[in-house]
C-alpha atoms as a PDB file:
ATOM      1  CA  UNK A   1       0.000   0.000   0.000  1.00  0.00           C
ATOM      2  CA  UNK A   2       1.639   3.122  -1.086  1.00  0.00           C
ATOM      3  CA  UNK A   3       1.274   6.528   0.490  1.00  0.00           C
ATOM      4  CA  UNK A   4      -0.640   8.001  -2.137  1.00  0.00           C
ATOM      5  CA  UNK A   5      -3.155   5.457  -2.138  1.00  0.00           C
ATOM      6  CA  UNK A   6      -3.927   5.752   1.291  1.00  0.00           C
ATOM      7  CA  UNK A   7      -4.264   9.594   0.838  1.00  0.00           C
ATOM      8  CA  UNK A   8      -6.353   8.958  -1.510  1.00  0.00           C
ATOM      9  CA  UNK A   9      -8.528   6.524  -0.277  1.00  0.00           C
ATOM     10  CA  UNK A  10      -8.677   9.300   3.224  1.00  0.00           C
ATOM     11  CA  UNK A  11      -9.234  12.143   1.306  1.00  0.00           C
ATOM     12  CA  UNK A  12     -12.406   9.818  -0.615  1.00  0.00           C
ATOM     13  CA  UNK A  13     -13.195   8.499   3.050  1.00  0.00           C
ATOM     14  CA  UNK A  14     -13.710  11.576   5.009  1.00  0.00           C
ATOM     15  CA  UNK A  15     -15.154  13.566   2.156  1.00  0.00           C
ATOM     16  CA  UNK A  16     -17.945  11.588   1.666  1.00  0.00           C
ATOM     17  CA  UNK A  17     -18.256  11.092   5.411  1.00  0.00           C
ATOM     18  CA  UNK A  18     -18.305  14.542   6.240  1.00  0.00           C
ATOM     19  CA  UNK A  19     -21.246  14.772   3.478  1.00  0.00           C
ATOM     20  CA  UNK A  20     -23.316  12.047   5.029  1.00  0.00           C
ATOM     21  CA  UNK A  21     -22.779  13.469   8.658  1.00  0.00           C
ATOM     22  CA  UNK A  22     -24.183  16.845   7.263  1.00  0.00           C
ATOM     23  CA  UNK A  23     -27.662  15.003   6.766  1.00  0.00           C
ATOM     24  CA  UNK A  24     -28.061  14.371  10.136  1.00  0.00           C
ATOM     25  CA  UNK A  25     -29.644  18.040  10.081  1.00  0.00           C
ATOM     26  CA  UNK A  26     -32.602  16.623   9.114  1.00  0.00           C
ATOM     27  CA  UNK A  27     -32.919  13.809  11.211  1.00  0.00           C
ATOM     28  CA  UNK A  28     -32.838  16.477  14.018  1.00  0.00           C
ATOM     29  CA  UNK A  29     -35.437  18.553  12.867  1.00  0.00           C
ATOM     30  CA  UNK A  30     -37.382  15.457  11.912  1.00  0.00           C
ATOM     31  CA  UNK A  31     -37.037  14.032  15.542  1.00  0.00           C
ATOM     32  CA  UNK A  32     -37.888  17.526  17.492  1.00  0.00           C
ATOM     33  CA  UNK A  33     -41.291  17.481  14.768  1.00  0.00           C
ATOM     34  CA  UNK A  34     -41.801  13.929  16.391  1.00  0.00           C
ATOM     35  CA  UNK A  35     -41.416  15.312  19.691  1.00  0.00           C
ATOM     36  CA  UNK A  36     -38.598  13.356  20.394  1.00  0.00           C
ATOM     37  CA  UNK A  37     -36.539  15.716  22.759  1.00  0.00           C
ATOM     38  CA  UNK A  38     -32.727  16.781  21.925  1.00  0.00           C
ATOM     39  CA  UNK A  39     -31.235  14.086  24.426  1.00  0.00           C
ATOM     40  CA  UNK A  40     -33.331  11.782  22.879  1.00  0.00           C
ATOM     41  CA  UNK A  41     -32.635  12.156  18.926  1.00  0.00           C
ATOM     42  CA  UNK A  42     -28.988  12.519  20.247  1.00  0.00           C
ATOM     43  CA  UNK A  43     -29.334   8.954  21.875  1.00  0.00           C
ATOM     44  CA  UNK A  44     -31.036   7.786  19.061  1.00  0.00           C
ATOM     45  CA  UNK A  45     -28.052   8.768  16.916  1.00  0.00           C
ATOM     46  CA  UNK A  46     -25.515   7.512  18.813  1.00  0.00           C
ATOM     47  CA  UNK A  47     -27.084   3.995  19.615  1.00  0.00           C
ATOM     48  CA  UNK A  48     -28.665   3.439  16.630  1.00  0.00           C
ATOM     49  CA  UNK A  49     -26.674   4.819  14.324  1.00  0.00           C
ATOM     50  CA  UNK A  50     -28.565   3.823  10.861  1.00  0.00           C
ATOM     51  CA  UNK A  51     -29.787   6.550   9.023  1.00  0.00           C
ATOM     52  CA  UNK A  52     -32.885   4.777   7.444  1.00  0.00           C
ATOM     53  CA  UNK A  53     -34.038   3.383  10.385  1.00  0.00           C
ATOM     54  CA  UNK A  54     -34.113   6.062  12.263  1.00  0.00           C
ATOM     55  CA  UNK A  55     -35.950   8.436   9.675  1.00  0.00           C
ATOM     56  CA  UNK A  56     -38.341   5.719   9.518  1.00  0.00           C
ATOM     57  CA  UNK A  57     -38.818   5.412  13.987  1.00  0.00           C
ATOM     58  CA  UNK A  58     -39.654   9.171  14.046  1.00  0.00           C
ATOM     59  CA  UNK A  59     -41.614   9.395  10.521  1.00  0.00           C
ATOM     60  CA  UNK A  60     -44.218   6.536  11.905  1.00  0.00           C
ATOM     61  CA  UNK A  61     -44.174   8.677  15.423  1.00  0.00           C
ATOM     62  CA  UNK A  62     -44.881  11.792  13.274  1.00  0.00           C
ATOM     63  CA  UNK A  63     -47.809   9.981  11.564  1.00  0.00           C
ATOM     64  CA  UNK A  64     -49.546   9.194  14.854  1.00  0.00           C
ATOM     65  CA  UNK A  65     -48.256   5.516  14.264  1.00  0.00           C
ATOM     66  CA  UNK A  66     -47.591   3.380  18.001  1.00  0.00           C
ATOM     67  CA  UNK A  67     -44.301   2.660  19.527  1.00  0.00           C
ATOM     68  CA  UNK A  68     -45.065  -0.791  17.975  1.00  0.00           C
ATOM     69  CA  UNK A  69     -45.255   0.141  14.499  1.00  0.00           C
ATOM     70  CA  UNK A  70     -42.334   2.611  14.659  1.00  0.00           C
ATOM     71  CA  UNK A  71     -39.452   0.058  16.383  1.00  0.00           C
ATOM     72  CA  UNK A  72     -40.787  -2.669  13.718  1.00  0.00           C
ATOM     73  CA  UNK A  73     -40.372  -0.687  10.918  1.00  0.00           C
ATOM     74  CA  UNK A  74     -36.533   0.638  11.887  1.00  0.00           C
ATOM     75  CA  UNK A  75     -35.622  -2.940  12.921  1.00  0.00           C
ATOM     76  CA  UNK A  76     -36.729  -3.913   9.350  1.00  0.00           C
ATOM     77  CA  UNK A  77     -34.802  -0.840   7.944  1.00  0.00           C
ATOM     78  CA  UNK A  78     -31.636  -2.595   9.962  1.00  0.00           C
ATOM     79  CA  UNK A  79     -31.653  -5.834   9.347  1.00  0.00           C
ATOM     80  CA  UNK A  80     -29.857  -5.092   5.747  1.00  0.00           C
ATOM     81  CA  UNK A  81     -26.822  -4.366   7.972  1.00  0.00           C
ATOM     82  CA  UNK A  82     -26.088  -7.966   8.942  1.00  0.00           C
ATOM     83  CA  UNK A  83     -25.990  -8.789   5.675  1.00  0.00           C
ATOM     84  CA  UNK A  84     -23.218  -6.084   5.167  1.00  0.00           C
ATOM     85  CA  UNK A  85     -21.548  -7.363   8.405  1.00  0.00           C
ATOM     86  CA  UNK A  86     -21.204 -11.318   6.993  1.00  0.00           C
ATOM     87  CA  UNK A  87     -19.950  -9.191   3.906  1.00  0.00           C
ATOM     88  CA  UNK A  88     -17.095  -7.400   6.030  1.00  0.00           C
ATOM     89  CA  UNK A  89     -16.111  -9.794   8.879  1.00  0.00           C
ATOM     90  CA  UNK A  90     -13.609 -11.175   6.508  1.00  0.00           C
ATOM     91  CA  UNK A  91     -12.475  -8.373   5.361  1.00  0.00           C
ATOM     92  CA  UNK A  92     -11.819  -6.588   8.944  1.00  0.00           C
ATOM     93  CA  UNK A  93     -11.055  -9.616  10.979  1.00  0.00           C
ATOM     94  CA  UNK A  94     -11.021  -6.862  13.962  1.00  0.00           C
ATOM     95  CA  UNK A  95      -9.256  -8.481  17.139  1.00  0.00           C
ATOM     96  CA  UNK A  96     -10.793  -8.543  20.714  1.00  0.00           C
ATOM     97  CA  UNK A  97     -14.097  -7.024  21.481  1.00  0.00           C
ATOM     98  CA  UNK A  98     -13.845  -3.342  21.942  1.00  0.00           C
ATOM     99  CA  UNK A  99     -12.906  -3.350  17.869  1.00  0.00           C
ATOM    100  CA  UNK A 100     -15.312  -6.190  17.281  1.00  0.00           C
ATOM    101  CA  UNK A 101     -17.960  -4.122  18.501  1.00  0.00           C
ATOM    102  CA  UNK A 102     -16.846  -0.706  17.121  1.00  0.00           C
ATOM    103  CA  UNK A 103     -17.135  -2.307  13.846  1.00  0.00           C
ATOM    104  CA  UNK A 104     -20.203  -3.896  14.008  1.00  0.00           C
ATOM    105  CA  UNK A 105     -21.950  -0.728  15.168  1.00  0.00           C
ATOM    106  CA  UNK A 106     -20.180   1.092  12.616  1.00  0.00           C
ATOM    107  CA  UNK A 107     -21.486  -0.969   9.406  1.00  0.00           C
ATOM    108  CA  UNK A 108     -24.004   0.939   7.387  1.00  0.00           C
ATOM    109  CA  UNK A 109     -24.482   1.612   3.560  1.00  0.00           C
ATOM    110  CA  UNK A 110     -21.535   3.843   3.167  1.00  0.00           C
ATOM    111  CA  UNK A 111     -18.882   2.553   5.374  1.00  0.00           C
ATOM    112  CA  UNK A 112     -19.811  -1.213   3.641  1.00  0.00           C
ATOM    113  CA  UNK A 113     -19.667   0.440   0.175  1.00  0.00           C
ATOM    114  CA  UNK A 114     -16.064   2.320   0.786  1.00  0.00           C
ATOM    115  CA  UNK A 115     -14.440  -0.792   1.895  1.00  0.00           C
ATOM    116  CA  UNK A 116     -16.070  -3.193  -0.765  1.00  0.00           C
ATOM    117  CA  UNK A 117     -14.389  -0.774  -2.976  1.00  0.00           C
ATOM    118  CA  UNK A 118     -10.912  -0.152  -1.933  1.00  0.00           C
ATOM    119  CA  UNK A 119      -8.047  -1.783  -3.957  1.00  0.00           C
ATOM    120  CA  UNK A 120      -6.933  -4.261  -0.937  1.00  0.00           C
ATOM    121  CA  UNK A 121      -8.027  -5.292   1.926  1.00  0.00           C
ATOM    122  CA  UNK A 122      -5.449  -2.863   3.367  1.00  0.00           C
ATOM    123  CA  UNK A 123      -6.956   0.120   1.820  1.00  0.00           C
ATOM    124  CA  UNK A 124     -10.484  -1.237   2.682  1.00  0.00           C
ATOM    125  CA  UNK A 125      -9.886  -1.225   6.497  1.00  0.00           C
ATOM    126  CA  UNK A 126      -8.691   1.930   6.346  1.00  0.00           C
ATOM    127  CA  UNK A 127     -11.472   3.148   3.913  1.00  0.00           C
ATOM    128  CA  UNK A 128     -14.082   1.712   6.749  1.00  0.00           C
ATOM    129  CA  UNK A 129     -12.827   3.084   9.840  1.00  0.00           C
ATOM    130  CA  UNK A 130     -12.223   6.289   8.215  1.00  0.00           C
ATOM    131  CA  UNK A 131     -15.413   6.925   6.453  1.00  0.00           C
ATOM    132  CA  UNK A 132     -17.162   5.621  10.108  1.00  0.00           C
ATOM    133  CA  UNK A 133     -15.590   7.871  12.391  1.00  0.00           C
ATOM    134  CA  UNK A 134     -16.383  10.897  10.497  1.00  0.00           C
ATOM    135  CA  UNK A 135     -19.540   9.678   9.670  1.00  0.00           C
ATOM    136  CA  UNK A 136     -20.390   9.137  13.166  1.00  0.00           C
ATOM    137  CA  UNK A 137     -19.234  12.513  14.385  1.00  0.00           C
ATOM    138  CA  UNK A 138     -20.445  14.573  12.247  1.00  0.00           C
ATOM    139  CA  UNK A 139     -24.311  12.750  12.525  1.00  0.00           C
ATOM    140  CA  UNK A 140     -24.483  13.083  15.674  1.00  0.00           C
ATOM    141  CA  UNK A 141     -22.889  16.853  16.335  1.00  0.00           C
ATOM    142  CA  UNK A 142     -25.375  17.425  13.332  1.00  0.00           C
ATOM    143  CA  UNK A 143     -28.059  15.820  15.017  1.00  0.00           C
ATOM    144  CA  UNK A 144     -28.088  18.507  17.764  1.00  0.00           C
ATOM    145  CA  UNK A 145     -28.163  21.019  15.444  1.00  0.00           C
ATOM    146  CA  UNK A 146     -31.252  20.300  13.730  1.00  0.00           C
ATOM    147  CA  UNK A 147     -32.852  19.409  16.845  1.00  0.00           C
ATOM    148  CA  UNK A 148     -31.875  22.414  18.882  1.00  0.00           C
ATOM    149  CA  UNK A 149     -32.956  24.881  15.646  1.00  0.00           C
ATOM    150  CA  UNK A 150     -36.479  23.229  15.372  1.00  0.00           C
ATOM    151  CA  UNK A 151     -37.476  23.605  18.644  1.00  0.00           C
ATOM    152  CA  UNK A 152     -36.574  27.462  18.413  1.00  0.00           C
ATOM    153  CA  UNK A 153     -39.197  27.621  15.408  1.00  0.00           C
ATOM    154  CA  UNK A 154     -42.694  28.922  15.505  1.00  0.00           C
ATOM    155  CA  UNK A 155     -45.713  27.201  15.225  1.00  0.00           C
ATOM    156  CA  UNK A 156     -45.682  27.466  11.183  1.00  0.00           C
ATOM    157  CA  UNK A 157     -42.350  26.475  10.451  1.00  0.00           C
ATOM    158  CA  UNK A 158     -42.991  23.156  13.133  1.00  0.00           C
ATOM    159  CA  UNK A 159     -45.984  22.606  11.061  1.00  0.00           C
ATOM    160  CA  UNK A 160     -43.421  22.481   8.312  1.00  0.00           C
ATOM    161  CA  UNK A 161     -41.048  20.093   9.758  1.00  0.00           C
ATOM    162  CA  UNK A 162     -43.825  16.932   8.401  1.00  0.00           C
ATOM    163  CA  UNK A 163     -41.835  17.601   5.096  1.00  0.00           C
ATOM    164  CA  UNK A 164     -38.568  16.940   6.088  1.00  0.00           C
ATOM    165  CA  UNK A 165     -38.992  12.877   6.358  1.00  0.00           C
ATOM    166  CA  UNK A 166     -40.519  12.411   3.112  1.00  0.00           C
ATOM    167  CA  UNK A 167     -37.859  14.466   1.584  1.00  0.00           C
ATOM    168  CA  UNK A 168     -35.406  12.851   3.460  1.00  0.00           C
ATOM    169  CA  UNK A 169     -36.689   9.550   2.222  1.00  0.00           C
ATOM    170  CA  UNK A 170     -36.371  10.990  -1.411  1.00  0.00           C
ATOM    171  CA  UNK A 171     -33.528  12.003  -1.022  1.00  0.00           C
ATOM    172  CA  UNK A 172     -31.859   8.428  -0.543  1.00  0.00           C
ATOM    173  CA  UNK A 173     -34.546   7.212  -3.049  1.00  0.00           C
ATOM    174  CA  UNK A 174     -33.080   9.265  -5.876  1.00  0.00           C
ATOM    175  CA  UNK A 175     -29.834   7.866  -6.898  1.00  0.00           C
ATOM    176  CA  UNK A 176     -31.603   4.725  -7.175  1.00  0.00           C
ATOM    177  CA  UNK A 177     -34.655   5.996  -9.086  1.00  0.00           C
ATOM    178  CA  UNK A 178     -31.992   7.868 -11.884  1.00  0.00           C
ATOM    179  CA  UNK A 179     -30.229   4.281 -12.117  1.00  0.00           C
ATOM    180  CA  UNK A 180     -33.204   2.183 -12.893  1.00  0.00           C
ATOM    181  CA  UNK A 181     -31.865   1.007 -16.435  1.00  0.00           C
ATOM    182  CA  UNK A 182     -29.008  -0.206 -15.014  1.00  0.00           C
ATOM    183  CA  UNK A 183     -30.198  -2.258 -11.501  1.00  0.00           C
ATOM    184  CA  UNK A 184     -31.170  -5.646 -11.359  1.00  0.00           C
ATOM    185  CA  UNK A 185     -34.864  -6.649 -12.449  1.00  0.00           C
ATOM    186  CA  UNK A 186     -35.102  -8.251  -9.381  1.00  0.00           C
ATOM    187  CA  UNK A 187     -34.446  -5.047  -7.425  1.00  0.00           C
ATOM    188  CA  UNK A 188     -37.283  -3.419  -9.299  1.00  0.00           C
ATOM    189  CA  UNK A 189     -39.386  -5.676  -8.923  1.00  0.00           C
ATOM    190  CA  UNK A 190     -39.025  -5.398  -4.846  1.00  0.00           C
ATOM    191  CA  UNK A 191     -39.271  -1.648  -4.760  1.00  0.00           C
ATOM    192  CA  UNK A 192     -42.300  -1.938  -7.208  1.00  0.00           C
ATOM    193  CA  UNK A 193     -43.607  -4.440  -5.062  1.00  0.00           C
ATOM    194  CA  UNK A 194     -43.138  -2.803  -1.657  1.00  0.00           C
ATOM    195  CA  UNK A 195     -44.565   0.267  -3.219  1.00  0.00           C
ATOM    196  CA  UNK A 196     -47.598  -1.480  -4.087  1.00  0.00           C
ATOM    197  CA  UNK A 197     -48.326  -3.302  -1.101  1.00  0.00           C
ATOM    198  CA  UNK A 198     -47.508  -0.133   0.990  1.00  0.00           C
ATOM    199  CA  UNK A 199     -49.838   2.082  -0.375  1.00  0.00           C
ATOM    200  CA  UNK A 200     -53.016  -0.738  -0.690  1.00  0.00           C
ATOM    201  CA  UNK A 201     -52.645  -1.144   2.869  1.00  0.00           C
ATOM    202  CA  UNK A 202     -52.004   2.491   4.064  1.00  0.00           C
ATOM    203  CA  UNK A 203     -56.174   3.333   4.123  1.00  0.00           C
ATOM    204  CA  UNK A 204     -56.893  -0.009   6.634  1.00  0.00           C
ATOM    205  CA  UNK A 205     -53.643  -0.245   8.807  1.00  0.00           C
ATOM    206  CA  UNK A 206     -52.506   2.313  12.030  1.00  0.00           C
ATOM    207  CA  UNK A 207     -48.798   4.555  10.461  1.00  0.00           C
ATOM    208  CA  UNK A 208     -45.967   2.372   9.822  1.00  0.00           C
ATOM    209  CA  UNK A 209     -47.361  -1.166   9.772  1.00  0.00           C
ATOM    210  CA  UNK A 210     -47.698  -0.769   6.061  1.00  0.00           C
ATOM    211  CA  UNK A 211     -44.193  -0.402   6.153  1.00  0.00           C
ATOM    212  CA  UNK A 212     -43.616  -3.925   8.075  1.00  0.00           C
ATOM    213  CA  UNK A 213     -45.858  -5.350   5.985  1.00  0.00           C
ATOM    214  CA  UNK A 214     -44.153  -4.487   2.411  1.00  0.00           C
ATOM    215  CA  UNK A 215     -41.919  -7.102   3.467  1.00  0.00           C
ATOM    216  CA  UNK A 216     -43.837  -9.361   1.436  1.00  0.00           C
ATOM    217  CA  UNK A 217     -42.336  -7.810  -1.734  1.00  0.00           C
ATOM    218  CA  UNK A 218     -39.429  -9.399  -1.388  1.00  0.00           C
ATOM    219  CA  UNK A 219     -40.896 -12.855  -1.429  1.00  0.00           C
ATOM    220  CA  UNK A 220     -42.969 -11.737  -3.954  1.00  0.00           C
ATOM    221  CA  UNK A 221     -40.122 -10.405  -6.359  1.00  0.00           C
ATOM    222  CA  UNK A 222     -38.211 -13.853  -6.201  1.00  0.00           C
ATOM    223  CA  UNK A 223     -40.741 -16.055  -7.304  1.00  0.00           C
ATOM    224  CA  UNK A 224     -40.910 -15.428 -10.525  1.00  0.00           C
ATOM    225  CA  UNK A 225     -37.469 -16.331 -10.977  1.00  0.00           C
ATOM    226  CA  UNK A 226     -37.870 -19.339  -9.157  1.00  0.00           C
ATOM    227  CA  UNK A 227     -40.347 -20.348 -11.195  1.00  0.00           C
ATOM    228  CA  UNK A 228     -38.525 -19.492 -14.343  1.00  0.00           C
ATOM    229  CA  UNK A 229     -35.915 -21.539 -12.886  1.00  0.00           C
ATOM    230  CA  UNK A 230     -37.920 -25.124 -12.377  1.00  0.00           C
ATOM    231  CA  UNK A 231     -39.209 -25.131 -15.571  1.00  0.00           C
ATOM    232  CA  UNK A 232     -36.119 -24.357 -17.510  1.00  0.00           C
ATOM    233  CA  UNK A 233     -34.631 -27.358 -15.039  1.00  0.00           C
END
């Protein structure tokens, strides 16, 4: 591993980290709209520490969904992450279990995606631990911000916080939505799917179940190609 390339992959490591932590803004302002207190989007931040699932805890709160509904739907949100960690663990191999856990709490879309990436496995540890720390402290001093500016808004601009998760949400959506030629048809076929089952059950379910529920999409979106598969066997 060469000096430059571990520049490089720092400089590529904390610039998109620093991006990322910027977001946590909104999750701030999203979490004061739920009426989540500062301490507690903080907390939330620094335990949970998965951007999706926490816009998706306070966006079922925001709806009027239950406590239920809202925990179900980040857990689902999370799960993706062990997937990333069986990915990783080889990769890391971090000794004893201060670094065992670091790592595990820091694996999340980004981090996963910088180390997959790297040249080496040399380059990829470094890429991960990089692009997590900075991640993680900017979120969370970012966090505060947004939380501590809404709750010095008026009435009106609260009211306009019930934007902010949506957006959010489309905001992640995006870079997938202007890629569509290029992913997978089984990938559209899940976020087709999901959509679909989401909004035929959002009229007759409390906030958020719908959310739990789109789970079925994914079963839904493979059989088709399991089917395809017998009879071409």
């Amino acid at each position: 591993m060469s000096t430059s390339d571990r520049s490089r992959t720092l400089r590529d490591a904390i610039g998109l980290g620093a991006a990322v932590g910027l977001y946590g803004v909104a999750f701030g302002a999203a979490a004061a709209g739920a009426g989540l207190s500062t301490w507690q989007a903080l907390t939330m931040s620094a335990v949970m520490f998965t951007g999706a699932s926490q816009f998706a805890l306070v966006g079922v709160l925001s709806a009027g969904g239950g406590a239920a509904a809202a925990v179900g739907s980040a857990l689902l949100l999370g799960t993706r992450n062990t997937v990333y960690g069986v990915r990783l663990a080889p990769l890391l191999a971090p000794r004893g279990w201060p670094r065992r856990a670091g790592a595990a709490h820091w694996v999340i879309d980004e981090t996963t995606a910088m180390a997959v990436a790297a040249p080496d496995r040399e380059l990829g540890r470094v890429a991960f631990w990089a692009t997590g720390a900075t991640i993680y402290l900017g979120w969370n001093v970012t966090t505060v911000i947004g939380s501590l500016g809404a709750a010095g808004l008026g009435e009106t601009a609260q009211a306009a916080l019930d934007s902010v998760v949506p957006a959010a949400f489309l905001a992640l959506l995006w870079p997938r939505l202007t890629r569509a030629a290029n992913e997978p048809a089984v990938q559209r076929r899940v976020a087709l799917g999901g959509a679909v089952v989401a909004l035929v059950l959002t009229p007759f379910v409390p906030p958020g179940v719908q959310v739990i529920l789109a789970v079925v999409a994914v079963g839904l979106a493979g059989r088709p190609r399991r089917v395809a598969a017998e009879e071409t066997a």
